[in-house]
Protein backbone atom coordinates (compact mmCIF):
# COMPACT_ATOMS: atom_id res chain seq x y z
CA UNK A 1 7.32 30.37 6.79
CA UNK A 2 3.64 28.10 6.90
CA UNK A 3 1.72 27.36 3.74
CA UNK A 4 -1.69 25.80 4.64
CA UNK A 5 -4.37 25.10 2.70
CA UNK A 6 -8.00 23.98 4.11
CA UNK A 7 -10.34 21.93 1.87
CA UNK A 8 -13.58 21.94 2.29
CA UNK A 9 -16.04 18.95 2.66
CA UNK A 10 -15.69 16.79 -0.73
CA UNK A 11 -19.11 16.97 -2.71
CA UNK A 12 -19.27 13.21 -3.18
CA UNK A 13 -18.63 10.77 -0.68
CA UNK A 14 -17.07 7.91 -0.83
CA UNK A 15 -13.35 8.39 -2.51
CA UNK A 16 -10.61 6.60 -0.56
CA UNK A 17 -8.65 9.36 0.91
CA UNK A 18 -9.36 12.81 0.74
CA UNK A 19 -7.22 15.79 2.53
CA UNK A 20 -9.14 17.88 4.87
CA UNK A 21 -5.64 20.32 5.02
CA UNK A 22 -2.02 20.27 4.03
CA UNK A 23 1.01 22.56 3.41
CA UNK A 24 4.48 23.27 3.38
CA UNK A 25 6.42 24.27 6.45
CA UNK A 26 10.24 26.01 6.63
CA UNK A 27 12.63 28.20 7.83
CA UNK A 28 10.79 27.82 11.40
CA UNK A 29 13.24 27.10 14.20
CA UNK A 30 10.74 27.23 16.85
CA UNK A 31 8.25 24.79 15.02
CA UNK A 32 7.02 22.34 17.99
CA UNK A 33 4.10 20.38 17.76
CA UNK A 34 2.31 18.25 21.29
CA UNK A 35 -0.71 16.61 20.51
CA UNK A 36 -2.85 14.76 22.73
CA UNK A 37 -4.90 11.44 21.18
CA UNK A 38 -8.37 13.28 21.06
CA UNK A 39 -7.11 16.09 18.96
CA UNK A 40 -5.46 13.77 15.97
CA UNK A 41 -8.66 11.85 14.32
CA UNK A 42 -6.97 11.76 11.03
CA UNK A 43 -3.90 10.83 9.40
CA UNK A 44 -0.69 13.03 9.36
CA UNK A 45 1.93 12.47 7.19
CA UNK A 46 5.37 14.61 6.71
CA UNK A 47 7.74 14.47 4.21
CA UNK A 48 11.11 16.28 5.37
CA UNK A 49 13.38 17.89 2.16
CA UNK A 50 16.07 19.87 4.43
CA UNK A 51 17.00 20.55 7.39
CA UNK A 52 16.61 18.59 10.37
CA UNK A 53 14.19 18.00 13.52
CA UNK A 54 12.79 15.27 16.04
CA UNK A 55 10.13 13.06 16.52
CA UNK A 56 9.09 12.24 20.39
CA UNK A 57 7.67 9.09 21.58
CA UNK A 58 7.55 8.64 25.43
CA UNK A 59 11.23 9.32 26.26
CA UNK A 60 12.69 8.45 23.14
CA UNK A 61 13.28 11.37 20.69
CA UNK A 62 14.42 10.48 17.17
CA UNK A 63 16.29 12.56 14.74
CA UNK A 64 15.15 13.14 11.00
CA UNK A 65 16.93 14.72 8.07
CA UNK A 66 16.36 15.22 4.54
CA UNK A 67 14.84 11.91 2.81
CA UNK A 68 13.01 10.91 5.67
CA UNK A 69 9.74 11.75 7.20
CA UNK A 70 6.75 10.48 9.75
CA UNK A 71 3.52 8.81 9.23
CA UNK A 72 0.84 9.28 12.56
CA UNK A 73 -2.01 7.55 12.18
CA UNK A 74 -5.64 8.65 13.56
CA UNK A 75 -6.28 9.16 17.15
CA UNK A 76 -2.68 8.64 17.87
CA UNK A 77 -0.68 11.50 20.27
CA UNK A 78 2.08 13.49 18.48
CA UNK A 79 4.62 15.59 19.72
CA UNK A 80 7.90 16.77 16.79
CA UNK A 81 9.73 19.75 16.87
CA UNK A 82 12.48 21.56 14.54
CA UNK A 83 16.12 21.73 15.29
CA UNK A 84 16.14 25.40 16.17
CA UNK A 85 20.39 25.18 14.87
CA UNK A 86 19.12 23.76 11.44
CA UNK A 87 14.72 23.67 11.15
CA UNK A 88 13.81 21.49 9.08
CA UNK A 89 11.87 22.09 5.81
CA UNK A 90 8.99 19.34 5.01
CA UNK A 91 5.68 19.15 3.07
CA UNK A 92 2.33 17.91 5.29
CA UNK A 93 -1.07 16.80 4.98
CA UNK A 94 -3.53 15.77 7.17
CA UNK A 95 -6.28 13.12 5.33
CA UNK A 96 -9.17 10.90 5.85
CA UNK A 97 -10.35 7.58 4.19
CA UNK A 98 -12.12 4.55 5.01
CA UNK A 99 -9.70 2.88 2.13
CA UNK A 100 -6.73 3.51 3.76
CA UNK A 101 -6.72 1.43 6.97
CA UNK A 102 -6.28 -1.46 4.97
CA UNK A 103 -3.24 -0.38 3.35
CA UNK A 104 -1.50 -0.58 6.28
CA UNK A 105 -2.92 -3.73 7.75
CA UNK A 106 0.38 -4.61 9.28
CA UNK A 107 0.87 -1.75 10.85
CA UNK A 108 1.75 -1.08 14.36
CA UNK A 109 -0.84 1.35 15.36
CA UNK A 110 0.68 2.24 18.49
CA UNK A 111 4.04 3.59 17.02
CA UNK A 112 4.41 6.59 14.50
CA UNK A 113 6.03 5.17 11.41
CA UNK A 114 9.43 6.59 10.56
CA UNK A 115 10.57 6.14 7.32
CA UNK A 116 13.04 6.75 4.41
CA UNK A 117 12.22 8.01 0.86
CA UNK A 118 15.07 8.71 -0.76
CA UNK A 119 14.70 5.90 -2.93
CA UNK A 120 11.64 7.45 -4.63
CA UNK A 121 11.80 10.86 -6.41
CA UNK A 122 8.22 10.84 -6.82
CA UNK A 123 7.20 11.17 -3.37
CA UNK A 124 8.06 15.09 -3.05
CA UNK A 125 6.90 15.56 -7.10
CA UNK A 126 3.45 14.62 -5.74
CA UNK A 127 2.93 16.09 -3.06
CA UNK A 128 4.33 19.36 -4.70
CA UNK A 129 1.20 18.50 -7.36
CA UNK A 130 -0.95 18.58 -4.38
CA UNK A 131 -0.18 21.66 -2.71
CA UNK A 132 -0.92 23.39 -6.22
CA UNK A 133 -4.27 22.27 -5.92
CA UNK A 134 -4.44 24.20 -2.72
CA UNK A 135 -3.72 27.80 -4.60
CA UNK A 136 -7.01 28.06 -6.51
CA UNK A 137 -8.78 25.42 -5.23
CA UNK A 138 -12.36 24.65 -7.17
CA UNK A 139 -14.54 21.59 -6.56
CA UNK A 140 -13.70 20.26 -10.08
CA UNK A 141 -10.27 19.75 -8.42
CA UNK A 142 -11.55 16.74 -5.87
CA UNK A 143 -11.17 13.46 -7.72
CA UNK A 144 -7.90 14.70 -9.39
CA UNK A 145 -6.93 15.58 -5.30
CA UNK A 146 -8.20 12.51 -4.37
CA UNK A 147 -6.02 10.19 -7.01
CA UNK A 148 -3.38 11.99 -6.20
CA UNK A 149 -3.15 11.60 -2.56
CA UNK A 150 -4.23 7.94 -3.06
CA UNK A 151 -0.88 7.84 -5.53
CA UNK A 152 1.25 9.19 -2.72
CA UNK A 153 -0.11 6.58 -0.13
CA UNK A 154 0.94 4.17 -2.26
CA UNK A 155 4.11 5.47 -3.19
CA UNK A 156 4.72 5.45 -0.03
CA UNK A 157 3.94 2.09 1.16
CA UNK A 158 5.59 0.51 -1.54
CA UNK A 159 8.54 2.57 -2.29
CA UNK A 160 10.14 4.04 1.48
CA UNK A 161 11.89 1.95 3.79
CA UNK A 162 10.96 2.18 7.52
CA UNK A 163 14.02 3.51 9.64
CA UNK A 164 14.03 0.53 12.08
CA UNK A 165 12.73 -2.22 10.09
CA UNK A 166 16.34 -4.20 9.70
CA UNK A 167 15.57 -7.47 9.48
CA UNK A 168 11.59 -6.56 8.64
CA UNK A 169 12.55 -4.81 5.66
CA UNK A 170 14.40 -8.10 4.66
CA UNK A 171 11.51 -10.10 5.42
CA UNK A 172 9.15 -8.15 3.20
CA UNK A 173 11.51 -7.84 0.29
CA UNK A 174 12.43 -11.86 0.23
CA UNK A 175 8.31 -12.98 0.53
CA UNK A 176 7.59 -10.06 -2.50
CA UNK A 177 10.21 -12.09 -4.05
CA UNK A 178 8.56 -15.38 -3.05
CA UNK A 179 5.05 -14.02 -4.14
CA UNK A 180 6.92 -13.29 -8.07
CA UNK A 181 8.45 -17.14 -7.69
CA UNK A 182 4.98 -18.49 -7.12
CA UNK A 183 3.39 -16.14 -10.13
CA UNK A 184 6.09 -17.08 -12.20
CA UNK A 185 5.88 -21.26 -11.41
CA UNK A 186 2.37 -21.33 -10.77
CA UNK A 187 1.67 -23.85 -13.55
CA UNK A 188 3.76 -26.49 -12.09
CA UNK A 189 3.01 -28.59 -9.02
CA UNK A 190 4.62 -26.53 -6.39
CA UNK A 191 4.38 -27.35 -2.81
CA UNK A 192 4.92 -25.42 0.71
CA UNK A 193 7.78 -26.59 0.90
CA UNK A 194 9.20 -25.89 -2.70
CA UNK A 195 8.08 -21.89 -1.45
CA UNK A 196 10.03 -22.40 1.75
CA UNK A 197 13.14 -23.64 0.28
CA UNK A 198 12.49 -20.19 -2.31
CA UNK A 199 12.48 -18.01 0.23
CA UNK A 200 15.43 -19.46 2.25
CA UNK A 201 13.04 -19.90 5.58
CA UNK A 202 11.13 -22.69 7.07
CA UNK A 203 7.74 -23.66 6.18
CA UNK A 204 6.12 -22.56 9.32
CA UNK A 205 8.00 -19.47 8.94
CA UNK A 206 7.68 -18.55 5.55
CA UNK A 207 3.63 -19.49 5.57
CA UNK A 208 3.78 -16.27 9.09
CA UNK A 209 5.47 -14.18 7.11
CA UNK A 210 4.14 -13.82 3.91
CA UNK A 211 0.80 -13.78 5.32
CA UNK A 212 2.13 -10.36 6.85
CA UNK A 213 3.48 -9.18 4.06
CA UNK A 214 0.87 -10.09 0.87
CA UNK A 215 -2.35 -10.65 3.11
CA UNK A 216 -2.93 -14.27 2.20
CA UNK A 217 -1.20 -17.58 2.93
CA UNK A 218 1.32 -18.91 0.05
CA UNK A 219 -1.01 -21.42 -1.09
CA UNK A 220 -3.90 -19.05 -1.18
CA UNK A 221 -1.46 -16.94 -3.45
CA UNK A 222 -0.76 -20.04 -5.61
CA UNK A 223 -4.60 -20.99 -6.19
CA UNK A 224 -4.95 -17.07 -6.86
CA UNK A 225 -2.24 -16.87 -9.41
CA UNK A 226 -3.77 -20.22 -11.09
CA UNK A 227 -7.44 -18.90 -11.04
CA UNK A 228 -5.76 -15.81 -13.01
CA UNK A 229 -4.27 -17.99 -15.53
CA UNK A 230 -7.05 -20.30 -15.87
CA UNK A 231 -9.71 -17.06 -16.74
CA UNK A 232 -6.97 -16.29 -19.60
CA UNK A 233 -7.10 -19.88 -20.76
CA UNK A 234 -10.63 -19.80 -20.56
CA UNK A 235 -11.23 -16.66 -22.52
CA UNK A 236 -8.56 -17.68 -25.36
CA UNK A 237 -8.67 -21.12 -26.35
CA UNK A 238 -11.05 -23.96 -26.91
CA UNK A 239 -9.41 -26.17 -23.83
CA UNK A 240 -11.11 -29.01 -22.05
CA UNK A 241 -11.77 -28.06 -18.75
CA UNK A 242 -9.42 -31.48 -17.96
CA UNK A 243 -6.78 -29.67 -19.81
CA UNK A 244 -6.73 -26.72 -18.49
CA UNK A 245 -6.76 -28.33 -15.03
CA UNK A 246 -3.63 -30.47 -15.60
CA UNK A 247 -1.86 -27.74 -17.23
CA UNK A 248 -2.39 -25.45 -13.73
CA UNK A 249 -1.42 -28.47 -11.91
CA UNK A 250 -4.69 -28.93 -10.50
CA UNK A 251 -4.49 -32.70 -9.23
CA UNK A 252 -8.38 -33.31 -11.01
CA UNK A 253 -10.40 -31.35 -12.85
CA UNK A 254 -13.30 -31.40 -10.65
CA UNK A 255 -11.64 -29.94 -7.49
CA UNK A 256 -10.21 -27.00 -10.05
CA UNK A 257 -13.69 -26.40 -11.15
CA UNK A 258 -15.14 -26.51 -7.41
CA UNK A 259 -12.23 -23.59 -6.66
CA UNK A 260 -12.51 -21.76 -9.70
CA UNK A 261 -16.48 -21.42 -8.74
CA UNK A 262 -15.23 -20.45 -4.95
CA UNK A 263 -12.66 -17.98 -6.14
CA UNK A 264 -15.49 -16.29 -8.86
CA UNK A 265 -18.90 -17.06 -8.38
CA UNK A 266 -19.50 -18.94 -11.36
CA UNK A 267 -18.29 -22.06 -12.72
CA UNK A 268 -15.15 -22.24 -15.74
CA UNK A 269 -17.92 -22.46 -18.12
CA UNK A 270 -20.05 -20.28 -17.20
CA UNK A 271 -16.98 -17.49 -17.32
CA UNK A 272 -16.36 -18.98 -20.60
CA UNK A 273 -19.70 -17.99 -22.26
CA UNK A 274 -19.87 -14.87 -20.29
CA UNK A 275 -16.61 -13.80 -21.84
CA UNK A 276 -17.45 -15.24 -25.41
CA UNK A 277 -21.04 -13.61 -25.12
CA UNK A 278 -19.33 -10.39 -24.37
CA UNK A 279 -17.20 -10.38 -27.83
CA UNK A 280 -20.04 -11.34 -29.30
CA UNK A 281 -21.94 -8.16 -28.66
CA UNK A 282 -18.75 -6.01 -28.77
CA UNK A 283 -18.13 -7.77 -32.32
């Protein structure tokens, strides 16, 4: 049995993912899917319930089960089939969005992701959501669809396990735990190698690595979590810009005030009166 459901064009552009078709595939045993590059421009993601079936990449053909599924991203070949003994049964969709490259920055783009989901019950819940959408489908329905696809992309990213990371997986879940230490400690005067000895890695390592994983270097994340604190500071209490500095661990005041202008565009006073001007007017 196929379920498909075809959207048409949103009505306003710009949302940051938006399904152009998805559905619900099972009791197929002769489901087989080949590809070529030029006839994939947009994402394809499959979420398997039962059942079982393959992924092919070159030579190598991978089996999937139940709690797993397959992310291809744009312009990429495809080839998967069912296990004709035991199909497999799996929800699909097939999306678009200029906001979602940059989800998966560290992506390898030249490999279909294979992943694990059974630690999230939400995954299938949403995506169930989705294909209700497709039923009756009205264009009041498009920013709900949208949200909703966006909230199973990130799902996804944050709550499946690739297959074959191993170690990667590891990796990731030690510098997420750095990136809390840092949040957590970022009043004191912590150092590179304070993070390193954290995360159980070397310095040269663990600045690689969580670069990967959170997007910016450790100390970037440090003078971000400070900057954070400092705006509360700023909006709540009548502190000295010196104070506020030392308490952040800022070594002077004047190089936190030169970052905190970087980092926002506007100097600690400046946010200050912006802030205060603002309850002002709510008041």
């Amino acid at each position: 049995m196929r379920v498909y459901h075809y959207l048409p064009r949103p009505r306003v552009n710009g949302y940051a993912c938006y399904p152009d078709s998805f559905g619900h595939y099972y009791d197929e045993p002769n489901h087989r899917e080949n590809r070529s590059a030029d006839q994939c421009p947009v994402w394809n993601l499959h979420l398997i319930t039962k059942g079982k079936g393959y992924v092919i990449q070159g030579d190598r053909k991978t089996a999937l089960g139940a709690g797993t599924g397959f992310l291809y991203y744009p312009h990429m070949p495809q080839r998967y089939e069912a296990d004709p003994e035991d199909p497999w049964e799996f929800r699909w969709v097939h999306f678009e969005g200029a906001g979602i490259s940059s989800l998966f920055n560290n992506a390898d783009r030249d490999e279909v992701w294979l992943f694990s989901w059974k630690g999230t019950k939400r995954l299938p819940e949403l995506l169930d959501e989705l294909l209700a959408y497709g039923n009756d489908f009205v264009h009041e329905y498009e920013r709900r669809i949208s949200v909703l696809l966006y909230e199973i992309i990130v799902e996804l990213i944050h709550e499946s396990e690739s297959l074959h990371a191993g170690r990667t997986s590891l990796l990731r879940q030690k510098m997420l735990q750095t990136a809390d230490w840092i949040h957590a400690n970022c009043r004191g005067t912590i150092t590179l190698k304070d993070m390193a000895e954290i995360s159980g890695y070397s310095e040269y390592y663990v600045s690689r690595e969580f670069h990967r994983v959170m997007g910016v270097s450790p100390v970037e994340y440090l003078l971000e979590c400070r900057i954070v604190q400092a705006k509360h500071l700023l909006a709540s209490t009548d502190w000295t810009m010196k104070r506020i500095s030392e308490w952040l661990g800022f070594s002077q005041s004047s190089y936190f005030i030169r970052k905190f202008r970087e980092s926002q565009g506007i100097t600690p006073d400046q946010f200050r009166k912006l802030g205060r001007d603002e309850y002002t007017i709510q008041k």
